[in-house]
C-alpha atoms as a PDB file:
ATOM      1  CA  UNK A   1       3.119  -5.665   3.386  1.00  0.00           C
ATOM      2  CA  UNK A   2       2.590  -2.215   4.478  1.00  0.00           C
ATOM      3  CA  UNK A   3      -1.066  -0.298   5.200  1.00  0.00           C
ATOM      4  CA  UNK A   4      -1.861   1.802   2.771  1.00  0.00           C
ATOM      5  CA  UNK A   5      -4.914   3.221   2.853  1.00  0.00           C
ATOM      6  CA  UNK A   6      -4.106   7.065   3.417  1.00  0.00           C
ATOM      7  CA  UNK A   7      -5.006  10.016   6.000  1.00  0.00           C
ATOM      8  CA  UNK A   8      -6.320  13.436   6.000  1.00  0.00           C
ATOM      9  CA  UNK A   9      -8.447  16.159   7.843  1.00  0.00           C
ATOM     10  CA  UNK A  10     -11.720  14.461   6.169  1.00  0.00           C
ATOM     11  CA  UNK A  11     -10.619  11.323   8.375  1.00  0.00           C
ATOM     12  CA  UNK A  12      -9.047  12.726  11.385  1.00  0.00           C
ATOM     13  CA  UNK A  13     -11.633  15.284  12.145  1.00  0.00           C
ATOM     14  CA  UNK A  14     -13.536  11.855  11.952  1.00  0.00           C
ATOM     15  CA  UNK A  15     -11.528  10.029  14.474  1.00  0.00           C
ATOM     16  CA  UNK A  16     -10.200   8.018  12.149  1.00  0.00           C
ATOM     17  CA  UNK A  17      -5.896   7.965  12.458  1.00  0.00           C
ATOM     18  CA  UNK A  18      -5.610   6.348   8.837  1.00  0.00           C
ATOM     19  CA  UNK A  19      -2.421   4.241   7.789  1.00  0.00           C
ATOM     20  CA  UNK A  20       0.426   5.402   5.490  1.00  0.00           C
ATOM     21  CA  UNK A  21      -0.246   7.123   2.071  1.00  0.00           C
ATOM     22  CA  UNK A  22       1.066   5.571  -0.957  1.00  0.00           C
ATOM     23  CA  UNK A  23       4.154   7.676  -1.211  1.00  0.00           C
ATOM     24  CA  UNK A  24       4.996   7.358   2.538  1.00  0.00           C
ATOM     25  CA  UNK A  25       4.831   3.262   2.099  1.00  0.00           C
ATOM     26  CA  UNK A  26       7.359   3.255  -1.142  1.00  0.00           C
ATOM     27  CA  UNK A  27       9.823   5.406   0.553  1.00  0.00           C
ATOM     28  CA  UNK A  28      10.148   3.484   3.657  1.00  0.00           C
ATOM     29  CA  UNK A  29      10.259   0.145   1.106  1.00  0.00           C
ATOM     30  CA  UNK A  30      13.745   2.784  -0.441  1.00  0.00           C
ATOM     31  CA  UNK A  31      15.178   3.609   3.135  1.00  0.00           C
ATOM     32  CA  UNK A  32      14.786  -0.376   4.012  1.00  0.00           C
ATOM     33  CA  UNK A  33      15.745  -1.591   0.918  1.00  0.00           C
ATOM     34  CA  UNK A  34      13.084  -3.696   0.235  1.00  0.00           C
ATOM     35  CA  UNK A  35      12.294  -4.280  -2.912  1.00  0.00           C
ATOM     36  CA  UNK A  36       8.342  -5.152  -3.138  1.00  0.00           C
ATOM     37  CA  UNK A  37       5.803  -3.394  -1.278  1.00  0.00           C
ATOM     38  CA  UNK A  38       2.396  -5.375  -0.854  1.00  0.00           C
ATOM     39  CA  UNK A  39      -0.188  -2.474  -0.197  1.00  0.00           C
ATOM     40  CA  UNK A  40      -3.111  -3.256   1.904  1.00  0.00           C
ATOM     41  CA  UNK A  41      -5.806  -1.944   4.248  1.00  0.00           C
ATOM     42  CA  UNK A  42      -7.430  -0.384   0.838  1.00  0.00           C
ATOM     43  CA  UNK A  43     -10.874  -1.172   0.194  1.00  0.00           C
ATOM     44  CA  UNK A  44     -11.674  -1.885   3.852  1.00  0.00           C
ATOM     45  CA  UNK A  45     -14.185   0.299   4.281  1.00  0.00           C
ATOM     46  CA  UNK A  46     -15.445   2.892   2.044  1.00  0.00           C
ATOM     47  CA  UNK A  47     -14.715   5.694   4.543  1.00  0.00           C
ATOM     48  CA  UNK A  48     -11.306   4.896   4.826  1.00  0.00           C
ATOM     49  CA  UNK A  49      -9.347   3.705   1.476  1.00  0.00           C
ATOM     50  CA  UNK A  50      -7.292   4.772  -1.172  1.00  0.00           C
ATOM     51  CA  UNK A  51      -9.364   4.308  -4.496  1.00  0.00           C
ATOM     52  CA  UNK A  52      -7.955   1.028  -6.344  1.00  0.00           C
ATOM     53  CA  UNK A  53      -7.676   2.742 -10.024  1.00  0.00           C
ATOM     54  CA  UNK A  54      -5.735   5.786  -7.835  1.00  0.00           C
ATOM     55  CA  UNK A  55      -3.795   2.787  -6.146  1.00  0.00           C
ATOM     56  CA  UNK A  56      -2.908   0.965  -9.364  1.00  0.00           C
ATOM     57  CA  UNK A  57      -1.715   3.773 -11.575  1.00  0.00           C
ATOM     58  CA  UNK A  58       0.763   4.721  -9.112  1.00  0.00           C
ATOM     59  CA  UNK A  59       2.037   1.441  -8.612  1.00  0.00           C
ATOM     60  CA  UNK A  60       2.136   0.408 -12.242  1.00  0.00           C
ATOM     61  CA  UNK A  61       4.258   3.324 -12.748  1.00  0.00           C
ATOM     62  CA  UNK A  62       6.850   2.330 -10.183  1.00  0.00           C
ATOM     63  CA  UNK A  63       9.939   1.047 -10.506  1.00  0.00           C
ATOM     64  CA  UNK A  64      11.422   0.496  -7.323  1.00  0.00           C
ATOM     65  CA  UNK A  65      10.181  -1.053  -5.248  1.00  0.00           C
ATOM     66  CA  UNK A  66       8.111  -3.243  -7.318  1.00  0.00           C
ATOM     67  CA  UNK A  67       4.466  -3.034  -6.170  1.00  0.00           C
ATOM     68  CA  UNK A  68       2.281  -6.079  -6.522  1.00  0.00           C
ATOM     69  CA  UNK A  69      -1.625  -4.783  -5.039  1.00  0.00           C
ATOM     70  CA  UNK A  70      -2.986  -7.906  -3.971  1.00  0.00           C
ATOM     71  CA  UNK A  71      -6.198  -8.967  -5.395  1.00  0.00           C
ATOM     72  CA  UNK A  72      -9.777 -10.900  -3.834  1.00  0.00           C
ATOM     73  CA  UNK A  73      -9.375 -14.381  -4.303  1.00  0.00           C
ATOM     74  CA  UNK A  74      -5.570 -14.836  -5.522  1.00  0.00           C
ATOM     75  CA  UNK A  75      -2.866 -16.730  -4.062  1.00  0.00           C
ATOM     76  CA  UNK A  76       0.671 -14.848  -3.807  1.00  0.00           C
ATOM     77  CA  UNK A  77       3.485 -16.960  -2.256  1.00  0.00           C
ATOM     78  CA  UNK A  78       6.940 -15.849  -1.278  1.00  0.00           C
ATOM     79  CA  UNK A  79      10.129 -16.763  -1.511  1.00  0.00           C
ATOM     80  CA  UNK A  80      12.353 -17.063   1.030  1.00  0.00           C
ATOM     81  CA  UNK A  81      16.051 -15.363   0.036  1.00  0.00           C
ATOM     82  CA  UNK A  82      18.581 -17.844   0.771  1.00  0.00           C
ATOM     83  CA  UNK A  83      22.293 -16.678   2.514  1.00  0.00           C
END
């Protein structure tokens, strides 16, 4: 799970630091080798987010890592990788 919800001058002339944009969140997932990223922080508030449609298109056209965007009122569970 990694925050995505974005930065820029609009924001930080704002006072508002941001989190990680989308790209910035898959290519740390890459460097780490994990292989699903879990965007959040989007949606928060609407001064501060990454539009969902913007969110989803890039995700649905990724390949690695896998990108699940959580949504209100679902359960996700984990598994646990076993060594």
């Amino acid at each position: 799970m990694l925050p995505v919800n974005g930065r820029d001058e609009f924001r930080r002339s704002r006072g508002i630091a941001g989190n990680m944009n989308f790209d910035e969140a898959a290519q740390l997932c890459v460097k780490a080798n994990i292989p699903v990223l879990v965007p959040h922080h989007f949606g928060m508030f609407e001064f501060n987010t990454v539009p969902l449609p913007e969110l989803s298109a890039v995700a649905g056209a990724m390949d690695k890592p896998r990108c699940v965007v959580p949504d209100v009122n679902h359960w996700y569970q984990t598994e646990r990788s076993r060594a």
